[in-house]
PDB file of N, CA and C in Angstrom:
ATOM      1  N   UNK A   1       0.848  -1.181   0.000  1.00  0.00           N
ATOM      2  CA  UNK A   1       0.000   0.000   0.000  1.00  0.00           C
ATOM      3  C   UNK A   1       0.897   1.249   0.000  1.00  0.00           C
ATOM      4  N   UNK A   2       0.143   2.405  -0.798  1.00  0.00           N
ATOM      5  CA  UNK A   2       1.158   3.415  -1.001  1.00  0.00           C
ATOM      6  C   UNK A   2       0.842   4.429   0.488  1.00  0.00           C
ATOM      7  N   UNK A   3       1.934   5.356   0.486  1.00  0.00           N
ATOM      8  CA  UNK A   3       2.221   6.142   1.484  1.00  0.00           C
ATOM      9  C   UNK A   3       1.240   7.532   1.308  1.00  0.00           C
ATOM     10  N   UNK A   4       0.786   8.149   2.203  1.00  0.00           N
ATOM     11  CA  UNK A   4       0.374   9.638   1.656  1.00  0.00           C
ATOM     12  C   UNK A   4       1.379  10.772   1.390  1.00  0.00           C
ATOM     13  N   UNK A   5       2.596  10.143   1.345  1.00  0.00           N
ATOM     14  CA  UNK A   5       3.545  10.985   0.439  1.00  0.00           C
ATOM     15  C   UNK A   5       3.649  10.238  -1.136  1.00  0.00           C
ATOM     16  N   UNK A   6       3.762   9.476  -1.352  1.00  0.00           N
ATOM     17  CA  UNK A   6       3.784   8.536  -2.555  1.00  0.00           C
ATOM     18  C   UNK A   6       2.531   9.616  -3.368  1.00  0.00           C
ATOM     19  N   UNK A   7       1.708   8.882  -2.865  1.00  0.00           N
ATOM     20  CA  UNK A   7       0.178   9.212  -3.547  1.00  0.00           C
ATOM     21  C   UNK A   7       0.252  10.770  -3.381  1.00  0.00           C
ATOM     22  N   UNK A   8       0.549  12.044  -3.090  1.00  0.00           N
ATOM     23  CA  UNK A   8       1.121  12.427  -3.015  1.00  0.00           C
ATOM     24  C   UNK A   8       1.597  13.365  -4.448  1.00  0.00           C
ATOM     25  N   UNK A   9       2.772  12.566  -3.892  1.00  0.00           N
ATOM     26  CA  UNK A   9       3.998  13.249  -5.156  1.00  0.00           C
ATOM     27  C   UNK A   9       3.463  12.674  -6.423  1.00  0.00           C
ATOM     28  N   UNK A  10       2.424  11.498  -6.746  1.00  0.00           N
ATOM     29  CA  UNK A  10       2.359  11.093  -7.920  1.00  0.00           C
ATOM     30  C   UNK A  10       1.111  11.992  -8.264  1.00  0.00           C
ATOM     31  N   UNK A  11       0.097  12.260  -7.755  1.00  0.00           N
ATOM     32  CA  UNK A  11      -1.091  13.173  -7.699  1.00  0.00           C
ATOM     33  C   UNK A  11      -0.408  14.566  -8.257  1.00  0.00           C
ATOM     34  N   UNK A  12       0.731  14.981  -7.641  1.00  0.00           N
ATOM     35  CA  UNK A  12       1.309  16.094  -8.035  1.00  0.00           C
ATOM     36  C   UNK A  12       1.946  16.197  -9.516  1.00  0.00           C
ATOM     37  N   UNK A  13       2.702  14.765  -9.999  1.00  0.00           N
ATOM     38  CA  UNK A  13       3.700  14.839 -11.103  1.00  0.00           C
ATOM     39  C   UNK A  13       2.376  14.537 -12.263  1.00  0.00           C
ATOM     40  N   UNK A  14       1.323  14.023 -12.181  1.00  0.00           N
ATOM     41  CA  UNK A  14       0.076  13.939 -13.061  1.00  0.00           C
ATOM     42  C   UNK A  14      -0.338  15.658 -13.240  1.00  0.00           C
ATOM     43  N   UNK A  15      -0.529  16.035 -12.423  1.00  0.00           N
ATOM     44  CA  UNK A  15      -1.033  17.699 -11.577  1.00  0.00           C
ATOM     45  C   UNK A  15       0.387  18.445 -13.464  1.00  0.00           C
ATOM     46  N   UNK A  16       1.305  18.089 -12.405  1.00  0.00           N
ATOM     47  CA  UNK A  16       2.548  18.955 -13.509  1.00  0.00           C
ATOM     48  C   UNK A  16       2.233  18.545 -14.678  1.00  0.00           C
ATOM     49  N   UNK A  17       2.406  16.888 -15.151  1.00  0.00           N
ATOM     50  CA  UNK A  17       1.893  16.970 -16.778  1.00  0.00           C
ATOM     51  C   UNK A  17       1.144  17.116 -17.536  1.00  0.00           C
ATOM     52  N   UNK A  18       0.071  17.460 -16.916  1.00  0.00           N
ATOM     53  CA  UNK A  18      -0.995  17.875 -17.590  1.00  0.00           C
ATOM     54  C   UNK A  18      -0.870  19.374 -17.334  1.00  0.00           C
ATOM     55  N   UNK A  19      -0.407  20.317 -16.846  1.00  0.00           N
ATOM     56  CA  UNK A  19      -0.236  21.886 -17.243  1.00  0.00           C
ATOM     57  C   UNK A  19       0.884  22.361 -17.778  1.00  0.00           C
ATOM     58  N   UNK A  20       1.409  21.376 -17.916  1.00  0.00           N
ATOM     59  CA  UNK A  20       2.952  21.126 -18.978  1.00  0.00           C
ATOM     60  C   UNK A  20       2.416  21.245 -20.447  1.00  0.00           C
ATOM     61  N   UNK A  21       1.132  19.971 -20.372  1.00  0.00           N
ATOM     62  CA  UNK A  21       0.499  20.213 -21.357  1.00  0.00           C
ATOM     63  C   UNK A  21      -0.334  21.047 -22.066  1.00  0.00           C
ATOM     64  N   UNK A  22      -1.217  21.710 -21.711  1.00  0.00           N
ATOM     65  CA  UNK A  22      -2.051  22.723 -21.155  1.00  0.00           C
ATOM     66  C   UNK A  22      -1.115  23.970 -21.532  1.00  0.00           C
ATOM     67  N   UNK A  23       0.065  24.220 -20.961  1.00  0.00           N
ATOM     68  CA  UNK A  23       0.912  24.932 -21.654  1.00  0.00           C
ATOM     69  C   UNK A  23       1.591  25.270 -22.788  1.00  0.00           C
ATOM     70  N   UNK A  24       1.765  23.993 -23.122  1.00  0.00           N
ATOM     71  CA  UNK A  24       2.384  23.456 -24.848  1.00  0.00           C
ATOM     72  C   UNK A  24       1.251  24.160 -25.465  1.00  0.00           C
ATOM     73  N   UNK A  25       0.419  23.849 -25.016  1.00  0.00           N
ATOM     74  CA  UNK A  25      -1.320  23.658 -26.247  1.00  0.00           C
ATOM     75  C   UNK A  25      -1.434  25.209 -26.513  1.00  0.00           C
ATOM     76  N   UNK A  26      -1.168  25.982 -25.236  1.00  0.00           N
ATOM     77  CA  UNK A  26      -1.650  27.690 -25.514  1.00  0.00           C
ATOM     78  C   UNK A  26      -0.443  28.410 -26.062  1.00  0.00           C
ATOM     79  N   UNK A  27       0.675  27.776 -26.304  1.00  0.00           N
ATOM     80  CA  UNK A  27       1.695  28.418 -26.724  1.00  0.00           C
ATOM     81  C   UNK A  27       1.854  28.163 -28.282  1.00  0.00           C
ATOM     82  N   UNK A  28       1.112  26.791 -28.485  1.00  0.00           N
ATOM     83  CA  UNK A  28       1.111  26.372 -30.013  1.00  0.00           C
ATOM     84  C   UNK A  28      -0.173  27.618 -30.388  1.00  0.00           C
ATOM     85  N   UNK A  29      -1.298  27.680 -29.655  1.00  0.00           N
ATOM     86  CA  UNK A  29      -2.357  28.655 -30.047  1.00  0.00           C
ATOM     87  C   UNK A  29      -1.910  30.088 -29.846  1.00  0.00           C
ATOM     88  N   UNK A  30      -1.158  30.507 -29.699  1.00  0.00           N
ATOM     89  CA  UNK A  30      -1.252  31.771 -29.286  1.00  0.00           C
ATOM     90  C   UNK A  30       0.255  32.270 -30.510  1.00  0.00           C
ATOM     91  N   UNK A  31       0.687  31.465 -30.738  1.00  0.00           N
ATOM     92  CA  UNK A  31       1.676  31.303 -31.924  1.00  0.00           C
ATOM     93  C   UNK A  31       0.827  31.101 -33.393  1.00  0.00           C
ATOM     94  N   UNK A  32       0.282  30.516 -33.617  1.00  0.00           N
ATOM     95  CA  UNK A  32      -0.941  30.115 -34.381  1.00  0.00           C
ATOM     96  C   UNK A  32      -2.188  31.798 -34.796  1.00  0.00           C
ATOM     97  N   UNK A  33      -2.348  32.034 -33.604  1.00  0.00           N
ATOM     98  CA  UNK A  33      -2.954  33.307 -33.783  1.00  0.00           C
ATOM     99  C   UNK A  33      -2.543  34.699 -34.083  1.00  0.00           C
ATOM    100  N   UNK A  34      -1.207  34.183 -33.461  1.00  0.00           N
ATOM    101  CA  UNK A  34      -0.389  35.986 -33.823  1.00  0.00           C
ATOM    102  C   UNK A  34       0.063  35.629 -35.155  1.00  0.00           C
ATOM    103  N   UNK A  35       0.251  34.582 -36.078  1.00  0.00           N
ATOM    104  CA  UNK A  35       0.748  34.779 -37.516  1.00  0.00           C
ATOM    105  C   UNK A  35      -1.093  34.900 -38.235  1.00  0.00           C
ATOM    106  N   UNK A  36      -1.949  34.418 -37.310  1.00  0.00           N
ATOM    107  CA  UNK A  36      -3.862  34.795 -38.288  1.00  0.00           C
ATOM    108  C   UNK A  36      -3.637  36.202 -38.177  1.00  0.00           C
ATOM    109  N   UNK A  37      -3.949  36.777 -37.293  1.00  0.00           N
ATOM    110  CA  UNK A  37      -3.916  38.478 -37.014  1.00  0.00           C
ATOM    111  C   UNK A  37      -2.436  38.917 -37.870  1.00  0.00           C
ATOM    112  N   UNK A  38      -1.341  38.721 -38.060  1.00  0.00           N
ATOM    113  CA  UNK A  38      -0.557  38.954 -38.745  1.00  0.00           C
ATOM    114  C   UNK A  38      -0.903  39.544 -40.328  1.00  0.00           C
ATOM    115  N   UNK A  39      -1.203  38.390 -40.395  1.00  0.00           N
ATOM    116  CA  UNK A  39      -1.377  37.889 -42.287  1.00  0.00           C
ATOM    117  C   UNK A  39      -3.109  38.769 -42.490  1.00  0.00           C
ATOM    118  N   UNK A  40      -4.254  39.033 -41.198  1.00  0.00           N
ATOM    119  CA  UNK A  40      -5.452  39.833 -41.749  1.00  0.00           C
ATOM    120  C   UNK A  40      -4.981  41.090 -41.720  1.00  0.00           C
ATOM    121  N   UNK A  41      -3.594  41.458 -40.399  1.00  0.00           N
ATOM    122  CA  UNK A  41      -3.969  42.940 -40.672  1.00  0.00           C
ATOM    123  C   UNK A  41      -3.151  43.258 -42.154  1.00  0.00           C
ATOM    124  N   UNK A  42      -1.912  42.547 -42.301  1.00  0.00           N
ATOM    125  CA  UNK A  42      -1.345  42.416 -43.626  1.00  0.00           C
ATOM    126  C   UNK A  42      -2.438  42.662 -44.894  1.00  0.00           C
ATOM    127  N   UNK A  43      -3.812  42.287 -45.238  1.00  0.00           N
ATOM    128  CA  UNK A  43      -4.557  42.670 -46.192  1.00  0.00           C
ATOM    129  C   UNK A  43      -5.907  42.982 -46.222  1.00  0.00           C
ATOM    130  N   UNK A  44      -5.418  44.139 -44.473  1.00  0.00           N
ATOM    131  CA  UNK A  44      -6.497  45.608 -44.638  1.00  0.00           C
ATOM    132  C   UNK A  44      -6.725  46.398 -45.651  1.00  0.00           C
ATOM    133  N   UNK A  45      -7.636  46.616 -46.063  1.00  0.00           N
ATOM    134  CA  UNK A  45      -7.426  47.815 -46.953  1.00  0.00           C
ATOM    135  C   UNK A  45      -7.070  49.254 -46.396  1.00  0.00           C
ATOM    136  N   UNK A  46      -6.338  50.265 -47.449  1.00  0.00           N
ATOM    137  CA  UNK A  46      -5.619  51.552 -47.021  1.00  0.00           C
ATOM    138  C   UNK A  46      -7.444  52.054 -45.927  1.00  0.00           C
ATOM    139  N   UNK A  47      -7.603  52.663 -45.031  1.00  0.00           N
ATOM    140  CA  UNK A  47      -7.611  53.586 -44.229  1.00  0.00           C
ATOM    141  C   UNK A  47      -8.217  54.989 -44.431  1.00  0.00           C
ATOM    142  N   UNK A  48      -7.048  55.580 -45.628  1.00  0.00           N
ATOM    143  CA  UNK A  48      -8.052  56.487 -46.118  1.00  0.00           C
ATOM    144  C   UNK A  48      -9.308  56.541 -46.761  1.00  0.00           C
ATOM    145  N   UNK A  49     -10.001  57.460 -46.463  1.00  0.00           N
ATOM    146  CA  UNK A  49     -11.543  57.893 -46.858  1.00  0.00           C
ATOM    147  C   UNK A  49     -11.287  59.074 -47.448  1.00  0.00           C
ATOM    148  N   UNK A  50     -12.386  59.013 -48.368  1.00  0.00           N
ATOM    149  CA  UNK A  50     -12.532  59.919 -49.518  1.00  0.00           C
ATOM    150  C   UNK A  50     -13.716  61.166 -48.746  1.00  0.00           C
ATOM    151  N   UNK A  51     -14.240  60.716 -48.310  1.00  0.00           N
ATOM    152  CA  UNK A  51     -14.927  61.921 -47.277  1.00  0.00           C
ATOM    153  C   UNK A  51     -15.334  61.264 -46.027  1.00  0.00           C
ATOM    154  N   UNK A  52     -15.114  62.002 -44.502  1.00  0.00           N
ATOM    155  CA  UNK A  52     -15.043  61.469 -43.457  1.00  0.00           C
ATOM    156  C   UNK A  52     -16.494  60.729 -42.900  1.00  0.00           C
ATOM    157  N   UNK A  53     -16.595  60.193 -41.805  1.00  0.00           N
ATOM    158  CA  UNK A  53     -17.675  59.007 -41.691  1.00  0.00           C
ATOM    159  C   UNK A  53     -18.387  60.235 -40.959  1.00  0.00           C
ATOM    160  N   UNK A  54     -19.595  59.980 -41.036  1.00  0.00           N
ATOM    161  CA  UNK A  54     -20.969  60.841 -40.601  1.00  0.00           C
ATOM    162  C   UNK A  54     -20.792  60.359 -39.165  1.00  0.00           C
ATOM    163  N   UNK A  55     -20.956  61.174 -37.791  1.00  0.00           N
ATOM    164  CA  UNK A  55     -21.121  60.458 -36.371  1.00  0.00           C
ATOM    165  C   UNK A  55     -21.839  59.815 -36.467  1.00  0.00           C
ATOM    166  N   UNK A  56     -22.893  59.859 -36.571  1.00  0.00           N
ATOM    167  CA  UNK A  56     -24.064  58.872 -36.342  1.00  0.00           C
ATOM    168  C   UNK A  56     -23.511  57.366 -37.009  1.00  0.00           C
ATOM    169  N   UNK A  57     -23.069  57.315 -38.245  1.00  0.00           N
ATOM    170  CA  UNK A  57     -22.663  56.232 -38.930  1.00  0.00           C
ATOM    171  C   UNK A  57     -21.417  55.455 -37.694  1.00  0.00           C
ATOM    172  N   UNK A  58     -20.457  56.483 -37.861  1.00  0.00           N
ATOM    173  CA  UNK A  58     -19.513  55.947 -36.819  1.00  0.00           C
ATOM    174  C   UNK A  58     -19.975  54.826 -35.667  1.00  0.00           C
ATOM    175  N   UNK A  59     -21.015  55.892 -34.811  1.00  0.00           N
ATOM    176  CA  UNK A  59     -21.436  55.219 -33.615  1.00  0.00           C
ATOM    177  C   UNK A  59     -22.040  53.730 -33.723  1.00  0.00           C
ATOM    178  N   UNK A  60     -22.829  54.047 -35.090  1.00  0.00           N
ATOM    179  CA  UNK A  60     -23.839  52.712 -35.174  1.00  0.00           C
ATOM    180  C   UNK A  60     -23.044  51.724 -35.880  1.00  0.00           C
ATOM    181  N   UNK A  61     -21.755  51.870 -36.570  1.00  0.00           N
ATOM    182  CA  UNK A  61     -20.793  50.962 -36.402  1.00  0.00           C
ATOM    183  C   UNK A  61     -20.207  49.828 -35.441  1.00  0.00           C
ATOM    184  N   UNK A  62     -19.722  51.390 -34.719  1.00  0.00           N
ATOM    185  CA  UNK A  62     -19.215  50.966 -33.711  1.00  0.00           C
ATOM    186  C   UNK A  62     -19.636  49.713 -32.832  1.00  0.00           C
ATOM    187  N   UNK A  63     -21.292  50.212 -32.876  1.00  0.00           N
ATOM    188  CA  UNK A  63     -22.285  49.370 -31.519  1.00  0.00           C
ATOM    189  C   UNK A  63     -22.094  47.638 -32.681  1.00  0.00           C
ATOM    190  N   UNK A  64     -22.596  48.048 -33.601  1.00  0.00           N
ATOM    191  CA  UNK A  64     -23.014  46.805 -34.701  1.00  0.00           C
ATOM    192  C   UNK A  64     -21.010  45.603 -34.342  1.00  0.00           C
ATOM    193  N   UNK A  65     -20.277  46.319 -34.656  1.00  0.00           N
ATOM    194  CA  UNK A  65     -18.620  45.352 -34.407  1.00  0.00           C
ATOM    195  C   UNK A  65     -19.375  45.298 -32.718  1.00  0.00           C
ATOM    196  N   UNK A  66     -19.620  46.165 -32.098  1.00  0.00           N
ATOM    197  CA  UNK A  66     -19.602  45.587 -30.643  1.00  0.00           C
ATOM    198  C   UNK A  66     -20.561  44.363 -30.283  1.00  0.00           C
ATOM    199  N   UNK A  67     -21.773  44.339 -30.924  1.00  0.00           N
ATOM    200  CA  UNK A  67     -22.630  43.105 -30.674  1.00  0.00           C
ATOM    201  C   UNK A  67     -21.815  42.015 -31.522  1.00  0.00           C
ATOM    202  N   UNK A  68     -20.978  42.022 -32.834  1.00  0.00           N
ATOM    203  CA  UNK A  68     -20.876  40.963 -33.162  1.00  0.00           C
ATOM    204  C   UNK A  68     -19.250  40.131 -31.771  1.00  0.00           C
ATOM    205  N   UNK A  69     -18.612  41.299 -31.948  1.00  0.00           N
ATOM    206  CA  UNK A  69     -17.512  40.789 -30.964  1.00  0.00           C
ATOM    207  C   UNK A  69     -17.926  39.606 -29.799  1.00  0.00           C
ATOM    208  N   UNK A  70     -18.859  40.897 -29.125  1.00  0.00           N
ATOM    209  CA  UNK A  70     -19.595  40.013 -27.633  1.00  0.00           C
ATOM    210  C   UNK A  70     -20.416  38.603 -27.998  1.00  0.00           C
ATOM    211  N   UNK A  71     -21.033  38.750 -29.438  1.00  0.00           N
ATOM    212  CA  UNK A  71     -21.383  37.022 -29.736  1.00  0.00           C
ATOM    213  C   UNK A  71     -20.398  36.395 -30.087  1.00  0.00           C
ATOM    214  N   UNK A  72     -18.982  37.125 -30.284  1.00  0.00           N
ATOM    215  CA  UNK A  72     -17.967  35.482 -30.918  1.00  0.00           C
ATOM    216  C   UNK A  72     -17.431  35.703 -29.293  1.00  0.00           C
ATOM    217  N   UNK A  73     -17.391  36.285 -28.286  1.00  0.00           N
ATOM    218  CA  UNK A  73     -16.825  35.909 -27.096  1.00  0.00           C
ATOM    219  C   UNK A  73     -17.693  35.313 -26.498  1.00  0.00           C
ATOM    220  N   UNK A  74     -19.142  35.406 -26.164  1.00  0.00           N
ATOM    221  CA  UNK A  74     -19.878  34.640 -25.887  1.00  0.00           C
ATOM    222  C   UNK A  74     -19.721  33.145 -26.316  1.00  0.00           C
ATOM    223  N   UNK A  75     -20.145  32.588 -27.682  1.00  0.00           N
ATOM    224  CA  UNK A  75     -19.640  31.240 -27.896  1.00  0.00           C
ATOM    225  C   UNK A  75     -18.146  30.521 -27.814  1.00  0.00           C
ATOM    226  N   UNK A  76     -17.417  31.613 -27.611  1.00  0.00           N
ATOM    227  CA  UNK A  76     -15.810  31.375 -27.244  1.00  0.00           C
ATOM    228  C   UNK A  76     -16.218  30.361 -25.812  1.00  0.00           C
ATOM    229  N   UNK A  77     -16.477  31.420 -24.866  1.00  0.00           N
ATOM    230  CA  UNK A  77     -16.607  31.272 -23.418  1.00  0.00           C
ATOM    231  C   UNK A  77     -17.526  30.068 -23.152  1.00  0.00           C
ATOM    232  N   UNK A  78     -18.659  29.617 -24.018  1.00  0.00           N
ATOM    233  CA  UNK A  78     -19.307  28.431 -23.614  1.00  0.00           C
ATOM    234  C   UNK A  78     -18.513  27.514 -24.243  1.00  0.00           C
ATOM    235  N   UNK A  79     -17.677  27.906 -25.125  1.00  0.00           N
ATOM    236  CA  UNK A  79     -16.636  26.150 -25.518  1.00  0.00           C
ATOM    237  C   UNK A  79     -15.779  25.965 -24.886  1.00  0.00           C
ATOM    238  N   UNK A  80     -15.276  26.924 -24.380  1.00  0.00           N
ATOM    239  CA  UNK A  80     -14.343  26.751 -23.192  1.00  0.00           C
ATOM    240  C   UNK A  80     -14.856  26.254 -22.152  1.00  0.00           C
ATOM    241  N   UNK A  81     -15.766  26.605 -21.744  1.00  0.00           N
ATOM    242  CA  UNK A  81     -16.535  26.205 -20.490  1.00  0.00           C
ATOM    243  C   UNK A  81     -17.154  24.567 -20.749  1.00  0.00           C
ATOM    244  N   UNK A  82     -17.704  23.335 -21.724  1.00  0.00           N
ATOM    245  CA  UNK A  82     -17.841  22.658 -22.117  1.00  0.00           C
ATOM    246  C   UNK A  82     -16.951  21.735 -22.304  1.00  0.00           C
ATOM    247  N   UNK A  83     -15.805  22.588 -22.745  1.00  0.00           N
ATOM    248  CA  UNK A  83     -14.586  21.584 -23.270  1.00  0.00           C
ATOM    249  C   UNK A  83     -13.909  21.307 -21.815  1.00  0.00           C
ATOM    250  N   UNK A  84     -13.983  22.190 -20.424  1.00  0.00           N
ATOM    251  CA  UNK A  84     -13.490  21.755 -19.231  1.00  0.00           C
ATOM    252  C   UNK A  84     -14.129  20.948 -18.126  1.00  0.00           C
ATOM    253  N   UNK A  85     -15.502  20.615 -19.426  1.00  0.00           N
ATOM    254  CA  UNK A  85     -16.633  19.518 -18.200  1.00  0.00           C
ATOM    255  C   UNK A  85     -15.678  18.406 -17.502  1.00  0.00           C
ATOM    256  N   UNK A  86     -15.158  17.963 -18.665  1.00  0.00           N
ATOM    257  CA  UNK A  86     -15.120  16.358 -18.231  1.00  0.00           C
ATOM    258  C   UNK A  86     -13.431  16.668 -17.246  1.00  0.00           C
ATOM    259  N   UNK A  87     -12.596  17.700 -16.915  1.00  0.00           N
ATOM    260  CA  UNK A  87     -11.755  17.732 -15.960  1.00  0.00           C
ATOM    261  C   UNK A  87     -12.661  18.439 -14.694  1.00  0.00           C
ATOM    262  N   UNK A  88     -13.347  18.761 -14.894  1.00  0.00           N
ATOM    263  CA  UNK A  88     -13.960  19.153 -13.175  1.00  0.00           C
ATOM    264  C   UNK A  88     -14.799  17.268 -13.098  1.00  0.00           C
ATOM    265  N   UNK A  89     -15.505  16.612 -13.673  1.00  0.00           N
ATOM    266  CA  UNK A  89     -15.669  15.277 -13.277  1.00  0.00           C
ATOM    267  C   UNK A  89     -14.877  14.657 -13.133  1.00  0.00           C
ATOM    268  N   UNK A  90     -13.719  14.811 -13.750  1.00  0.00           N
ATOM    269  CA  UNK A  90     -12.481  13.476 -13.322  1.00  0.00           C
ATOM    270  C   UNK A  90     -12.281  14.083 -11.897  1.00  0.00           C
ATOM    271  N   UNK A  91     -12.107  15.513 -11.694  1.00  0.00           N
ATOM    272  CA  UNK A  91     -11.397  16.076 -10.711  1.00  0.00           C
ATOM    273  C   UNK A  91     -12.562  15.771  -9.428  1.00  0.00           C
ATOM    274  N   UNK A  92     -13.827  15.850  -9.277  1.00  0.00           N
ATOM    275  CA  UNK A  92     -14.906  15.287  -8.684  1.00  0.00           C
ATOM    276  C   UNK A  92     -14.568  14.248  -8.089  1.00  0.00           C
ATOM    277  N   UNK A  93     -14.775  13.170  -8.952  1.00  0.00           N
ATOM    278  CA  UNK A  93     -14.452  12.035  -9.135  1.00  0.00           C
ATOM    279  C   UNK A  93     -13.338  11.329  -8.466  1.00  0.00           C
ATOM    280  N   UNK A  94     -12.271  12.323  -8.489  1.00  0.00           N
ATOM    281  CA  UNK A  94     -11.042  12.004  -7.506  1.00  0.00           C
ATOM    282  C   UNK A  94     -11.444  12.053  -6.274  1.00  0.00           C
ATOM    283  N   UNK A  95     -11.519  13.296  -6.092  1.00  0.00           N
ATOM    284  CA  UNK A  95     -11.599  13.708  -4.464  1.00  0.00           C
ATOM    285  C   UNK A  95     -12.822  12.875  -3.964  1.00  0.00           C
ATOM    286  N   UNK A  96     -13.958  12.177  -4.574  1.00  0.00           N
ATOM    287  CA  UNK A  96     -14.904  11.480  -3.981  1.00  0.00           C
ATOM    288  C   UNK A  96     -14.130  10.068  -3.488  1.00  0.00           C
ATOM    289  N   UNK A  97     -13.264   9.854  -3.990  1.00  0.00           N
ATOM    290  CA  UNK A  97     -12.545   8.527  -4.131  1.00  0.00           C
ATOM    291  C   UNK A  97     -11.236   8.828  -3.111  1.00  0.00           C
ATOM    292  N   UNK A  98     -10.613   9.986  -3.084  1.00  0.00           N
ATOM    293  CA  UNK A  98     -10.154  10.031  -2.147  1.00  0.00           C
ATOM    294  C   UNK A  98     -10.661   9.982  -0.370  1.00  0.00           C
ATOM    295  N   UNK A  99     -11.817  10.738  -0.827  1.00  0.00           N
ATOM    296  CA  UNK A  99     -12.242  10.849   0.476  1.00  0.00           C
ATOM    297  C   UNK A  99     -13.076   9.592   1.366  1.00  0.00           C
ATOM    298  N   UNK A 100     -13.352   8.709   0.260  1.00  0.00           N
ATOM    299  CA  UNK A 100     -13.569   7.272   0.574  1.00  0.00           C
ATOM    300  C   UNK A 100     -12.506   6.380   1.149  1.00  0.00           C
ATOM    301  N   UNK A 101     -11.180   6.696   0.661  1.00  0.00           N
ATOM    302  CA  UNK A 101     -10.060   6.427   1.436  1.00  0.00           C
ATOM    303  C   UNK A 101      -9.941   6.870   2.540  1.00  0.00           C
ATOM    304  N   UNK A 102      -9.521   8.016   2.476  1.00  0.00           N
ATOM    305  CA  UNK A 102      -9.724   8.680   3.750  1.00  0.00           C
ATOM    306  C   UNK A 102     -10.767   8.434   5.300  1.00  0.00           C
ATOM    307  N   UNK A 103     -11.776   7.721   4.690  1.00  0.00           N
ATOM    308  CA  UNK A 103     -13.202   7.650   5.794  1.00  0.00           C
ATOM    309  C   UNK A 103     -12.485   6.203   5.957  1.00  0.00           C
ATOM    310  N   UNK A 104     -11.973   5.143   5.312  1.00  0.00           N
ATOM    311  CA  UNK A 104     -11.832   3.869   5.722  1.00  0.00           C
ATOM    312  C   UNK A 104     -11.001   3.409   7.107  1.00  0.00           C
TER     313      UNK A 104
END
């Protein structure tokens, strides 16, 4: 039978490789994204205007990019939130099992 240092340090070195991993993954994405944003702002079109934007136009721009933004962060945030179900159940799942040890 293992020790509660054993169990332990191995709980911990699982703990490390998986945010080892977790790390790899956002560094491949975040590398991945700065050459997307790279290469769109690369084929903006020029900037200048031939006569300046009306306020009103401006504003109702503005709001219109702001609702679409907040819906691609919105479905961002529920896939994120979805895609981390099944580690809060494993993680559940542990500590129920630990603590069944623990009561024995």
């Amino acid at each position: 039978m293992a020790t509660a240092q054993q169990v332990t340090s191995e709980v911990q070195d699982k703990v490390l490789d998986t945010v080892r991993i977790g790390q790899k993954g956002m560094v491949e994405f975040v590398r991945s994204w700065a050459q997307t944003v790279e290469s769109t702002f690369a084929k903006l079109p020029d900037l200048t205007f031939t006569e300046p934007f009306k306020p009103s136009e401006a504003f109702e721009s503005a709001f219109r990019f702001s609702e679409k933004l907040l819906t691609v962060q919105r479905d961002f945030a529920t896939q994120l939130f979805e895609a981390a179900i099944p580690a809060t159940k494993a993680a559940a799942s542990a500590a129920g099992a630990t603590a069944k040890v623990g009561a024995r």
